[in-house]
Protein backbone atom coordinates (compact mmCIF):
# COMPACT_ATOMS: atom_id res chain seq x y z
CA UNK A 1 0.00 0.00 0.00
CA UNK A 2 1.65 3.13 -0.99
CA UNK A 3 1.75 6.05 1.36
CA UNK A 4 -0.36 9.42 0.35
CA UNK A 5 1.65 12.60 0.24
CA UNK A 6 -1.24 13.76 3.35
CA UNK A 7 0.21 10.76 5.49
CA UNK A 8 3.74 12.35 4.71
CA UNK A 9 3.17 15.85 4.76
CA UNK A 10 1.39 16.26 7.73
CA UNK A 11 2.80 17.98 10.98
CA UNK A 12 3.60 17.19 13.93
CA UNK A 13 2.13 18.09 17.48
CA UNK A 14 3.06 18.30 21.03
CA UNK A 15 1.91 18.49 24.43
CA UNK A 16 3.57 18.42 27.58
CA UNK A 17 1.65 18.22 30.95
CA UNK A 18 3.84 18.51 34.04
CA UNK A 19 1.22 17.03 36.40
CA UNK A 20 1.59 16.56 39.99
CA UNK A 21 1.70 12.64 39.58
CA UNK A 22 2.68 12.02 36.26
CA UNK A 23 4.16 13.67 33.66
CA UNK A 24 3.30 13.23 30.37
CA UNK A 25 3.98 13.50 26.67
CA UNK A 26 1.50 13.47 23.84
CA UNK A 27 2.81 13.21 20.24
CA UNK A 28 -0.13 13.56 16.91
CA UNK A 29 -0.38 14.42 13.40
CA UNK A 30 -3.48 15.31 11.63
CA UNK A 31 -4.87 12.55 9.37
CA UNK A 32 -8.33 13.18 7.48
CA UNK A 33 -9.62 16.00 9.96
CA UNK A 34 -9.13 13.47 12.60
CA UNK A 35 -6.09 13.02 15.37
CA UNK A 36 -3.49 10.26 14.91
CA UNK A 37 -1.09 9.58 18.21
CA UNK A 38 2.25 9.12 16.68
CA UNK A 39 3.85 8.70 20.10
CA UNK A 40 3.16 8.95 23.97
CA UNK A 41 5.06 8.97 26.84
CA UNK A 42 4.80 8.37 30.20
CA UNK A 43 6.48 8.84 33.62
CA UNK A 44 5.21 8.58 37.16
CA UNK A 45 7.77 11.48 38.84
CA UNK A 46 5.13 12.32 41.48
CA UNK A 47 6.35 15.99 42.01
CA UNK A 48 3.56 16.42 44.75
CA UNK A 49 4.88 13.89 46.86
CA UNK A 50 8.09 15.90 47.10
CA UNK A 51 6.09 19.54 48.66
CA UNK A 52 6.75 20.17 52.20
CA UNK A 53 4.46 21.79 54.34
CA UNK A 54 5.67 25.08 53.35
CA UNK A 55 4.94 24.51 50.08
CA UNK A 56 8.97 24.19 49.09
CA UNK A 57 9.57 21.31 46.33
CA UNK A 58 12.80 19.40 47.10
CA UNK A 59 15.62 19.19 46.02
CA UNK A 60 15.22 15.38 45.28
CA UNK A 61 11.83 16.03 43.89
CA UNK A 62 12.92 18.56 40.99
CA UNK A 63 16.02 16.55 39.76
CA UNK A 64 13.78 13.94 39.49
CA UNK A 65 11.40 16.00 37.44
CA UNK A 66 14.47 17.64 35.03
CA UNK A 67 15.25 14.41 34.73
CA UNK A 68 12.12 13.64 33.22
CA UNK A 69 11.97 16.58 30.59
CA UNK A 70 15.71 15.66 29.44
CA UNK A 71 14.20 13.04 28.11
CA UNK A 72 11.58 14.38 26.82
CA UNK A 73 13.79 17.32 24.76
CA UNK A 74 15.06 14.43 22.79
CA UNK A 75 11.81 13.59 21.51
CA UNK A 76 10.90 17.74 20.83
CA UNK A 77 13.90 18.65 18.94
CA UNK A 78 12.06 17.24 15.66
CA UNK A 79 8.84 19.26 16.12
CA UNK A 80 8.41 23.15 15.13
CA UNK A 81 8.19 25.13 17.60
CA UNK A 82 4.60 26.71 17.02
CA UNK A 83 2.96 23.49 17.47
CA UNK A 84 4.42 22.56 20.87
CA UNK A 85 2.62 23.55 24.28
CA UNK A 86 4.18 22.96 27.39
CA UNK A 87 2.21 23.66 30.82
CA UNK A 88 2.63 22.63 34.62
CA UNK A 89 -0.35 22.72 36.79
CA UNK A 90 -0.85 22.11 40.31
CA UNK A 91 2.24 21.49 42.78
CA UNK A 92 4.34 24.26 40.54
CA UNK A 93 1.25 26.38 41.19
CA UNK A 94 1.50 25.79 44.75
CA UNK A 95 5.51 25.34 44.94
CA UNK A 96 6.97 28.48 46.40
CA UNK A 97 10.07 27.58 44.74
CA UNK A 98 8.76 27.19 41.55
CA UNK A 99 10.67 29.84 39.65
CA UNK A 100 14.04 27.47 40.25
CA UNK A 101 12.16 24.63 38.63
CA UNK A 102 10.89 26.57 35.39
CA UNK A 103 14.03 28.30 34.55
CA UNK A 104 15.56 25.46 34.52
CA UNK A 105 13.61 23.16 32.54
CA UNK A 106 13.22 25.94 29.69
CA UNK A 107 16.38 25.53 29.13
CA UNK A 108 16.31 21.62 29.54
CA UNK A 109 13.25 21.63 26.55
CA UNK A 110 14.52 24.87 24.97
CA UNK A 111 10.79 25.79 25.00
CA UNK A 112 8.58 28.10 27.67
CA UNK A 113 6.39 26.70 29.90
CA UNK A 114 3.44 27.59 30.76
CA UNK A 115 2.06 27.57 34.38
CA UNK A 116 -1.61 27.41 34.18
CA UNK A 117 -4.03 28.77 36.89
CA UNK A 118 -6.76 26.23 38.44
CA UNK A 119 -9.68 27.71 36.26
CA UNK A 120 -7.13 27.39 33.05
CA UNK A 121 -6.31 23.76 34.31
CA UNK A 122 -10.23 22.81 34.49
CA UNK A 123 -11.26 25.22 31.10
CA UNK A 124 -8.73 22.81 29.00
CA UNK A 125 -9.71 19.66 30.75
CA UNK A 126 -13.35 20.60 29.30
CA UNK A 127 -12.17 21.37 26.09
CA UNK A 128 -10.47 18.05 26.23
CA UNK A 129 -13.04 16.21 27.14
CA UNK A 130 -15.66 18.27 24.57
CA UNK A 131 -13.24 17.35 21.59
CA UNK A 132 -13.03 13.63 22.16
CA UNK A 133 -16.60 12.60 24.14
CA UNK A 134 -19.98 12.68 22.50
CA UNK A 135 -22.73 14.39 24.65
CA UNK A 136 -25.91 16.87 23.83
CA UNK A 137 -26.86 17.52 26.80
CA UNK A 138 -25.14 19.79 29.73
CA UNK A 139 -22.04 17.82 31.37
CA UNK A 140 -20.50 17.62 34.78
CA UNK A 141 -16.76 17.02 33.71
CA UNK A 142 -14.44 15.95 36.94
CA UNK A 143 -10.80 15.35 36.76
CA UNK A 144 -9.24 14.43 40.41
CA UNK A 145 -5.16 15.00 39.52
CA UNK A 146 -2.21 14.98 42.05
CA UNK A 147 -2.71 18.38 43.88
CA UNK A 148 -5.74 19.51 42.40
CA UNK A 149 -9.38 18.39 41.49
CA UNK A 150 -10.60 19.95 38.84
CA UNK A 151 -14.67 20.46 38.42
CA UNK A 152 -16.29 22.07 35.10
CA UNK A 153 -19.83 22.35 33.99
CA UNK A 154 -20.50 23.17 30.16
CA UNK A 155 -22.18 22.45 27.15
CA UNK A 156 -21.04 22.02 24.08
CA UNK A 157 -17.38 23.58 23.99
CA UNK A 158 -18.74 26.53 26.24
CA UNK A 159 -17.45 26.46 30.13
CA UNK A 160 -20.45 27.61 32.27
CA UNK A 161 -18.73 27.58 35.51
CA UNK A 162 -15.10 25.51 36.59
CA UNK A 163 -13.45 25.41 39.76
CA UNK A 164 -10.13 23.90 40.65
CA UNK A 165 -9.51 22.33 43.95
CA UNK A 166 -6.74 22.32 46.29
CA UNK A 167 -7.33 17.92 46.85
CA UNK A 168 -5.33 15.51 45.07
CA UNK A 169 -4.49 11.88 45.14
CA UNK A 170 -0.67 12.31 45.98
CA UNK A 171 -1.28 15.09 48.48
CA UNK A 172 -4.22 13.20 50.19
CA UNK A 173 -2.05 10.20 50.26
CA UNK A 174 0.35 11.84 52.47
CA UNK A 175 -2.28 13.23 54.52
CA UNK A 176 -4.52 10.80 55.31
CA UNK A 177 -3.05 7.23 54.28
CA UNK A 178 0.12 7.65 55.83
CA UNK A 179 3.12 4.80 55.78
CA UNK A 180 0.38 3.57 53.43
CA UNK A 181 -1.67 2.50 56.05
CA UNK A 182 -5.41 1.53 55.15
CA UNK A 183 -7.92 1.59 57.65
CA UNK A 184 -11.69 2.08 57.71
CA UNK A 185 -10.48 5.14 59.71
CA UNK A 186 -8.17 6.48 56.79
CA UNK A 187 -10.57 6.40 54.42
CA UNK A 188 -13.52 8.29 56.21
CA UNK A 189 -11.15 10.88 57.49
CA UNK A 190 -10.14 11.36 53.40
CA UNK A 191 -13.62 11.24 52.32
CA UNK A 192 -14.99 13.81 55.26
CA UNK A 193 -11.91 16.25 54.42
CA UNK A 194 -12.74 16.12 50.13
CA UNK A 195 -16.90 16.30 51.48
CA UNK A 196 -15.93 19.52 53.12
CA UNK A 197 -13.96 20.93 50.14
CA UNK A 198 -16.61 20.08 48.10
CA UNK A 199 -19.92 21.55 49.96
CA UNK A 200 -18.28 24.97 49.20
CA UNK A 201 -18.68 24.92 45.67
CA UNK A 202 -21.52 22.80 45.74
CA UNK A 203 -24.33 25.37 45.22
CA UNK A 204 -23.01 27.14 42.13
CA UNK A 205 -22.59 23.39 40.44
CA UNK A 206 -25.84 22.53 41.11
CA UNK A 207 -27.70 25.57 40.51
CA UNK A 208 -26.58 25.62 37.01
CA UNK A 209 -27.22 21.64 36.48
CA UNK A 210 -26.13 18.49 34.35
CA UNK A 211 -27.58 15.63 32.49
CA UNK A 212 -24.08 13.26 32.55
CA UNK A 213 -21.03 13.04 34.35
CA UNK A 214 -17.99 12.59 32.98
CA UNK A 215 -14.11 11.78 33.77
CA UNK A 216 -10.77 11.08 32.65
CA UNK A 217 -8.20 11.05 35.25
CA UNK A 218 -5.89 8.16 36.35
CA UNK A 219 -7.92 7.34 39.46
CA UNK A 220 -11.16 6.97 36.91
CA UNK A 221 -8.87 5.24 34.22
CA UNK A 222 -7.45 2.71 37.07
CA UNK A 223 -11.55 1.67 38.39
CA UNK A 224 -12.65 1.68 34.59
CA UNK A 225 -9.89 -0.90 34.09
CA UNK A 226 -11.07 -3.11 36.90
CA UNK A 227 -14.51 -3.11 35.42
CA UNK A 228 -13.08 -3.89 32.24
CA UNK A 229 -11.14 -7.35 33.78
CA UNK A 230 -14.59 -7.88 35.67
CA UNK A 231 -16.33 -7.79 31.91
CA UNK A 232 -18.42 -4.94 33.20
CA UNK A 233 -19.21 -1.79 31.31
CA UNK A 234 -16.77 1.26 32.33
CA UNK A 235 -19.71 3.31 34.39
CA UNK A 236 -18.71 4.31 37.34
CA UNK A 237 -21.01 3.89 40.56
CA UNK A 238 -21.08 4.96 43.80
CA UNK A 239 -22.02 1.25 44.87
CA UNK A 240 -19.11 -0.12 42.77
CA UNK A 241 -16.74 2.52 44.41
CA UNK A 242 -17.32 1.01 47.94
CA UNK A 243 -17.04 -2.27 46.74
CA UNK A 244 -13.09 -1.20 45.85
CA UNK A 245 -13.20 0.89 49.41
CA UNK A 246 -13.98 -2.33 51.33
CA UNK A 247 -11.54 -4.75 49.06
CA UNK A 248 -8.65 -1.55 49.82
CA UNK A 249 -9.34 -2.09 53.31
CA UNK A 250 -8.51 -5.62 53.41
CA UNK A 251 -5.06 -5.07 52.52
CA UNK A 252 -3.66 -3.22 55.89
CA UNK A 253 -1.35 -1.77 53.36
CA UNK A 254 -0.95 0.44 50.04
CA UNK A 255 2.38 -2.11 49.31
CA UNK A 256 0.21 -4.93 49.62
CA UNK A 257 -2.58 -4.24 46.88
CA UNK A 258 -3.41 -6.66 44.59
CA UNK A 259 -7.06 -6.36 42.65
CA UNK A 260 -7.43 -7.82 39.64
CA UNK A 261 -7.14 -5.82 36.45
CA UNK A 262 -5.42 -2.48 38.86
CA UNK A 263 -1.59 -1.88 37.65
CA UNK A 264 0.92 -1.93 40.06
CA UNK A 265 1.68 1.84 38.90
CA UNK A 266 -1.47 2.75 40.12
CA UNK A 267 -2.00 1.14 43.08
CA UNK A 268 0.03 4.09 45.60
CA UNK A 269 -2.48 6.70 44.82
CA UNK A 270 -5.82 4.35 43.74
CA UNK A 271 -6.86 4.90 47.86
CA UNK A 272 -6.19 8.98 47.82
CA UNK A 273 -7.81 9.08 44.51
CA UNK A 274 -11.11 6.94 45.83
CA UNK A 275 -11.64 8.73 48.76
CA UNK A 276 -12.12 11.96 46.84
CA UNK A 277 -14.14 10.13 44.28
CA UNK A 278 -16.79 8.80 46.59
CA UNK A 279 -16.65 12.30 47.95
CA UNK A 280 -18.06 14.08 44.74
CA UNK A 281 -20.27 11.22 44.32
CA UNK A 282 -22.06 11.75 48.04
CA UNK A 283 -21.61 15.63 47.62
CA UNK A 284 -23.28 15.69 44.41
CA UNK A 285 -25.52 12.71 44.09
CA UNK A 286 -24.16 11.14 41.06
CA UNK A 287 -25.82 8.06 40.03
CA UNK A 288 -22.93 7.35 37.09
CA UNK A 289 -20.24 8.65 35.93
CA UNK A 290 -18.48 7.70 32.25
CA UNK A 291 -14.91 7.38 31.18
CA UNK A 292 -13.69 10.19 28.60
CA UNK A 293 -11.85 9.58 25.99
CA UNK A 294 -9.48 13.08 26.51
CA UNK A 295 -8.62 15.92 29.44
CA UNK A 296 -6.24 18.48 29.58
CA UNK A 297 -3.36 17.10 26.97
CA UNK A 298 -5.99 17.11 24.21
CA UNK A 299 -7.94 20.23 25.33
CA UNK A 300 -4.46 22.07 24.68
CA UNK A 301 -4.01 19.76 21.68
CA UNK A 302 -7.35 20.26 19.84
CA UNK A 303 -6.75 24.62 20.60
CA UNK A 304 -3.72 24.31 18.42
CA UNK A 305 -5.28 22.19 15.53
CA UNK A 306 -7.36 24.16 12.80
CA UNK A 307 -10.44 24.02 12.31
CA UNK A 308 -11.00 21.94 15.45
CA UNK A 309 -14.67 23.84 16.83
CA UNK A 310 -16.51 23.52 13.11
CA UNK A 311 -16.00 18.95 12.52
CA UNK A 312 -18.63 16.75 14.48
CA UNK A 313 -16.27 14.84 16.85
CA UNK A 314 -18.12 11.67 15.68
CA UNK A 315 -17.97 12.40 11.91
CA UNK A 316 -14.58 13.46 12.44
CA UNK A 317 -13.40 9.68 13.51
CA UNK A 318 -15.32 8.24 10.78
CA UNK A 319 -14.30 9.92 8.00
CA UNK A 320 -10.27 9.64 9.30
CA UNK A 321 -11.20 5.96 9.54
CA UNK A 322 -13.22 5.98 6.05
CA UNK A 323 -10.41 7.19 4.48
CA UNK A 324 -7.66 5.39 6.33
CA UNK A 325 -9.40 1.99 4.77
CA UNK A 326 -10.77 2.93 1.82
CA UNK A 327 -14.30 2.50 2.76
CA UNK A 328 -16.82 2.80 -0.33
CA UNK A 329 -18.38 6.00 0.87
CA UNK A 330 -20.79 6.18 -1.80
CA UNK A 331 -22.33 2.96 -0.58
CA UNK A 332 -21.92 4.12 2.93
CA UNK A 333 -24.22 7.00 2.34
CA UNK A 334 -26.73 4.55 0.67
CA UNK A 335 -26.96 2.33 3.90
CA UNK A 336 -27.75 4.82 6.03
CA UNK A 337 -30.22 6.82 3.49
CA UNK A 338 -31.86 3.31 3.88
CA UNK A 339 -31.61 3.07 7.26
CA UNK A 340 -32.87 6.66 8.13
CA UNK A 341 -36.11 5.30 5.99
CA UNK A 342 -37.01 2.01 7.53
CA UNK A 343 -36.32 3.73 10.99
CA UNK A 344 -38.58 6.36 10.56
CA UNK A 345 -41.15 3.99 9.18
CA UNK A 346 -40.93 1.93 12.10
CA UNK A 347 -40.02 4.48 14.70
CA UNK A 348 -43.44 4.48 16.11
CA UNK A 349 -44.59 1.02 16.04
CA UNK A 350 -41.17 -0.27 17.58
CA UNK A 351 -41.05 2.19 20.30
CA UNK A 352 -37.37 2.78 19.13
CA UNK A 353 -34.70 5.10 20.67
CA UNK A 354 -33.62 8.00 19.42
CA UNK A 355 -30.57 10.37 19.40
CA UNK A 356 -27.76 8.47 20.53
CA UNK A 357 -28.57 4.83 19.88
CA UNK A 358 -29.27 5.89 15.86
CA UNK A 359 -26.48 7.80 15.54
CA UNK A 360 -24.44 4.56 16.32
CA UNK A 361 -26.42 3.06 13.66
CA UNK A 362 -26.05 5.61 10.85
CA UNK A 363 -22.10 5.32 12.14
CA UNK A 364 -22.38 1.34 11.28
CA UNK A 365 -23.74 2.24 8.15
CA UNK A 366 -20.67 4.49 7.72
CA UNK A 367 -18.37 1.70 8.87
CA UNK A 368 -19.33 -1.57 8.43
CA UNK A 369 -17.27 -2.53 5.49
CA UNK A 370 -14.12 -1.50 7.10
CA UNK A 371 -12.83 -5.00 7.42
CA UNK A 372 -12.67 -5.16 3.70
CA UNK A 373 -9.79 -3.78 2.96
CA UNK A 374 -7.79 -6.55 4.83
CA UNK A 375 -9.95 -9.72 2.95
CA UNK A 376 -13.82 -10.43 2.61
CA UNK A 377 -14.64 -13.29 3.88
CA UNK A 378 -13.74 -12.73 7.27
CA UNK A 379 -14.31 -8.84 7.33
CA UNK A 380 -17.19 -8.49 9.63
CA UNK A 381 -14.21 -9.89 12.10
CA UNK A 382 -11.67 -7.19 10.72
CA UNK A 383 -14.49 -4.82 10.99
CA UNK A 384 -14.84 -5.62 14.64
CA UNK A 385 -11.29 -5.99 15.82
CA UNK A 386 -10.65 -2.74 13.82
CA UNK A 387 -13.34 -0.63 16.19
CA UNK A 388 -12.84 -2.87 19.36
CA UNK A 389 -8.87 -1.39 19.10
CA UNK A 390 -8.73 1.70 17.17
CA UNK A 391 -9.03 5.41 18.96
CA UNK A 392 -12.90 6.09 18.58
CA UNK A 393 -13.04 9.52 19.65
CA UNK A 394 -16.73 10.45 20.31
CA UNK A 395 -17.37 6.80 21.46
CA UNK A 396 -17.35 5.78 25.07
CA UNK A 397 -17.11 2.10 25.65
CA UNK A 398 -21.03 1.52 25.60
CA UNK A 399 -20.99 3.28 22.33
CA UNK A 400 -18.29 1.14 21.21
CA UNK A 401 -19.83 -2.53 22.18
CA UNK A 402 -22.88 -1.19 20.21
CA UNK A 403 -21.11 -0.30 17.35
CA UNK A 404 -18.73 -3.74 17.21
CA UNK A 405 -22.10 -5.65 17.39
CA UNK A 406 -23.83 -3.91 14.80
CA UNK A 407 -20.57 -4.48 11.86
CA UNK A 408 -20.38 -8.14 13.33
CA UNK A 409 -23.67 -9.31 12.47
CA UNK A 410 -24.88 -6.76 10.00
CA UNK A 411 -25.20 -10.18 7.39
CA UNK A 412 -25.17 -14.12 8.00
CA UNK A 413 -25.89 -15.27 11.26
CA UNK A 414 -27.06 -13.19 14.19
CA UNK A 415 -25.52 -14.46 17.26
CA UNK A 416 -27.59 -13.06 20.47
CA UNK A 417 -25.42 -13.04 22.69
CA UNK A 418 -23.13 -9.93 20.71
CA UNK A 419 -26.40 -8.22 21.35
CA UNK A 420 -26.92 -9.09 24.87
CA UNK A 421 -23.22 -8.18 25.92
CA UNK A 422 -23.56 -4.51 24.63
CA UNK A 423 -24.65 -1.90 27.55
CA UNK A 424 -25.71 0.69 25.15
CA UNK A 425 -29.30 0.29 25.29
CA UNK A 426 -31.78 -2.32 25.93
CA UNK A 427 -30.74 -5.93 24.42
CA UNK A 428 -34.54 -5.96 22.47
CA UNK A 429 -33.66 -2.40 21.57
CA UNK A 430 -29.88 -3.43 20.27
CA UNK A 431 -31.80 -6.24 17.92
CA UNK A 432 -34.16 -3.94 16.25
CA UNK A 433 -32.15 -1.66 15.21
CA UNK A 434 -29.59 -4.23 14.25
CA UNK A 435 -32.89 -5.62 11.62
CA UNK A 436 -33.15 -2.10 10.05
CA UNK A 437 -29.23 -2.34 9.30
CA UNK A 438 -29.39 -6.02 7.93
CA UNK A 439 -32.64 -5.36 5.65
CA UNK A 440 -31.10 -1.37 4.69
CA UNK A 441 -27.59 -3.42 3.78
CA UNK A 442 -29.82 -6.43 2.01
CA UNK A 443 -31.81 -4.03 -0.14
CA UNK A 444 -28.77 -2.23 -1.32
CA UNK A 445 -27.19 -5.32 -2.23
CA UNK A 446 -26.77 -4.03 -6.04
CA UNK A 447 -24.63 -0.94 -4.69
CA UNK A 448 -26.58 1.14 -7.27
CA UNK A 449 -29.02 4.22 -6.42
CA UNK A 450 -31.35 3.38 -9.38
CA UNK A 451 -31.65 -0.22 -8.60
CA UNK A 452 -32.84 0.48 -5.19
CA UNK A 453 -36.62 -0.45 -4.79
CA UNK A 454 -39.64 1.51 -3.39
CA UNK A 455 -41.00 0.11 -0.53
CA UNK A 456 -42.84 0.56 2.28
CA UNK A 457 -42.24 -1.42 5.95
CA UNK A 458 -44.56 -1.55 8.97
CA UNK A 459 -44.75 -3.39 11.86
CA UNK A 460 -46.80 -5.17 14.51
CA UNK A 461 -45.05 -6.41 17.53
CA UNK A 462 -42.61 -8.80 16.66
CA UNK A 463 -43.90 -8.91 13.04
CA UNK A 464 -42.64 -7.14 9.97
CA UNK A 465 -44.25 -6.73 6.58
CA UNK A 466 -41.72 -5.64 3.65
CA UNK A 467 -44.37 -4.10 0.65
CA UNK A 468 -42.28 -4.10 -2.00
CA UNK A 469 -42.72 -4.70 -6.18
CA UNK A 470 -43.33 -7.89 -7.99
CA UNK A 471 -41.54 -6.74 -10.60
CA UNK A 472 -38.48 -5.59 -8.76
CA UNK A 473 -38.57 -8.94 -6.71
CA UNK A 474 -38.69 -11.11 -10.32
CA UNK A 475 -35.69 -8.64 -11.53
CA UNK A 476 -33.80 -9.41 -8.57
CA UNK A 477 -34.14 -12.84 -7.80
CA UNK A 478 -30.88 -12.76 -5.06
CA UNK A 479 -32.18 -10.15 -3.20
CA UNK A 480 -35.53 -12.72 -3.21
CA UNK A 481 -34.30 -15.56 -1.87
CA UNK A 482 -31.77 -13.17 0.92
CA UNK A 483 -35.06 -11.81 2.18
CA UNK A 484 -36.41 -15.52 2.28
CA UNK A 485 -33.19 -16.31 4.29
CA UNK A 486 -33.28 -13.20 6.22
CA UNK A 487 -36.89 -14.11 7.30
CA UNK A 488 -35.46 -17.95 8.73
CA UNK A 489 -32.61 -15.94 10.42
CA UNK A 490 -35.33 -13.59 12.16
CA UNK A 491 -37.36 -16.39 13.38
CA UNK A 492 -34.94 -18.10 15.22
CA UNK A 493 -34.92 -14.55 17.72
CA UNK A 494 -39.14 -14.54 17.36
CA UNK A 495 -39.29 -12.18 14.85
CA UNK A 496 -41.10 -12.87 11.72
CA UNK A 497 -40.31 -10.80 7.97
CA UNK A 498 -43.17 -11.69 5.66
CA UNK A 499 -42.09 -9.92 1.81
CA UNK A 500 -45.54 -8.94 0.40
């Protein structure tokens, strides 16, 4: 496969985020209006964990940090200046020594950094998170980092109102698990001290409202992960989160921890971290909260890329992914003109869901011939592993099992339990909408506009009547006898297609 002069020709980005746990680099290009990480890079200095309590950073704590961003400058070197951003955030906020630190690390990166204020901190988290996670409706976005916790309420890729607080995993852990010592005790001392940081910005949050919750940070990452090993959807609950409290507790230790699907890296700060989780949770009566898919690296990231505000952060990863495997977009566009009839036809008599659940749809529609590219006759399984490992921006994990189960059975045999596994929406739900895609990719099966057939669909209960030409049927006896096999496939879930 040759390489397109765009692939080539295309810049290179970078952010640095000197957190208070970790730092991090985040290497992209721009690749069909969408984001491609070229590189990342990862390293857990824990610069609040080096803050005394007059707010001096050690000695130890900043070589340990240079350290860091020498290796880093290695990696920089190749990128033009103008597309590089560089902040710190919380403990050089707070460090009193601070200016020793930033001097000289610009000269370590040979590139200013930027020390960003709490509100900054939490406005670029939301952009972050607005860039890379689906939502319509008004979001609670909450980011707990080292020596901060960041709260933002927005819509859209407008801030409403965003508050940075002075709680972090590291810090906490010094506080209130100390020697790494986990006790019943600990933990509601930690969760009492975050409850009272909390209740003073509580009012403004709530006055203004939210209709999701959402989170990226490594304490969020690290409990979405032990879902994951559980085979669990990544939500978030408060009931979950005391489950992990009480199976913390059992340890006696922070050195000791060992839960399934947690990484060792995580483990120091997972307590911290969960005690200012439940915190928020019991402060602001979240039922769920969802994983993002971006924070503050690619809120700074997305404000240096053009045109980032005006591409639909879903369309944007389909058409990078379109193009990227030469996906027949012509025929794309006729599956889902197909689908957007039989759904509305049947929108009514199914009871179906709106809004999100059809937008995954239309996105099969987009993307369910990915696989080809690689072979046919096992491309609904390329198609799958393609979306089950590729960077969906726009598509949370629920979004994503949806999707996957969609391109996997959109033809041959439907196997339920693909459906019943997804946590998008409701399982009977899942395997309606899944129909409209089989009989919207069956009709098309000539991958010609004027051979498409007028129609009309309807439904009672578990029933479906197709209305479609005698003629069109005798000029296309394949499509015939697919809708005759479609119909034996449909029965064996207690559905019945009769083709009048």
């Amino acid at each position: 496969m040759t390489t397109t002069s765009m692939e080539t020709s295309s810049p290179l980005y970078a952010v640095v985020d000197l957190g208070s746990n970790s730092f991090h680099m985040l290497i992209t290009r721009q690749l069909a209006d969408s984001v491609q990480v070229v590189d990342r890079v990862k390293r857990k200095v824990r610069l609040a964990a080096g803050l005394n309590e007059q707010n001096i950073l050690s000695e130890e704590a900043m070589a340990k940090g240079l350290e860091c961003l020498s290796f880093f400058a290695e990696r920089l070197q190749d990128i033009p200046q103008e597309n590089i951003r560089i902040v710190a955030t919380a403990t050089l906020r707070l460090a009193l020594n601070r200016v020793d630190f930033i001097a000289k690390a610009d000269v370590i990166l040979g590139h200013s950094i930027k020390l960003l204020s709490g509100i900054s901190e939490a406005e670029y988290i939301y952009l972050g998170v607005a860039h890379t996670s689906w939502s319509a409706e008004n979001r609670l976005v909450l980011d707990i980092g080292g020596a901060s916790t960041e709260l933002i309420v927005g819509h859209g890729f407008t801030v409403k109102k965003a508050y940075s607080l002075n709680i972090g995993c590291v810090t906490y852990n010094q506080q209130y698990f100390p020697n790494g010592t986990l006790t019943a005790n600990n933990f509601t001392q930690a969760i009492s001290a975050a409850e009272h940081a909390i209740s003073a910005i509580k009012a403004e949050f709530c006055a203004i409202g939210w209709q999701c919750v959402l989170g990226g940070s490594g304490t969020m990452q690290a409990l979405a992960e032990i879902l994951h090993y559980q085979h669990k959807p990544s939500v978030l609950t408060l009931e979950f989160l005391s489950q992990v409290k009480v199976k913390l507790q059992s340890f006696d230790n922070i050195s000791n921890i060992k839960i399934p699907g947690l990484s060792p890296e995580r483990s120091p700060v997972i307590a911290s971290g969960l005690a200012i989780l439940i915190a928020l949770f019991q402060q602001f009566s979240l039922n769920e909260l969802t994983l993002s898919n971006g924070a503050l690296r690619e809120g700074l990231l997305y404000e240096m890329l053009p045109n980032s505000h005006t591409i639909n952060i879903r369309q944007r990863t389909i058409s990078a992914l379109s193009q990227r495997f030469h996906v027949d977009q012509q025929h794309a566009q006729r599956i889902k003109r197909q689908i957007s009839i039989i759904f509305a036809q049947l929108k009514t008599a199914w009871d179906l869901p709106n809004d999100n659940a059809l937008d995954i749809l239309l996105a099969s529609g987009d993307l369910h011939e990915i696989g080809l590219l690689l072979e046919y006759k096992y491309h609904r399984q390329h198609s799958a592993y393609i979306l089950t490992h590729a960077d969906l921006a726009g598509f949370n994990q629920s979004d994503r099992q949806l999707l996957v189960a969609f391109v996997s059975l959109y033809k041959g045999n439907i196997d339920p339990i693909l459906i019943k596994q997804q946590s998008a929406i409701a399982a009977e739900d899942a395997l309606k909408l899944l129909i409209i895609l089989r009989l919207a990719s069956l009709l098309c099966r000539r991958r010609k506009d004027d051979k498409l057939p007028k129609y009309q669909i309807s439904a009672s209960n578990k029933t479906l009547n197709l209305f479609l030409s005698t003629t069109w049927l005798t000029q296309h006896a394949l499509i015939a006898d697919e809708l005759k096999q479609e119909s034996l496939q449909l029965a064996h879930l207690g559905y019945k297609l009769s083709v009048n």
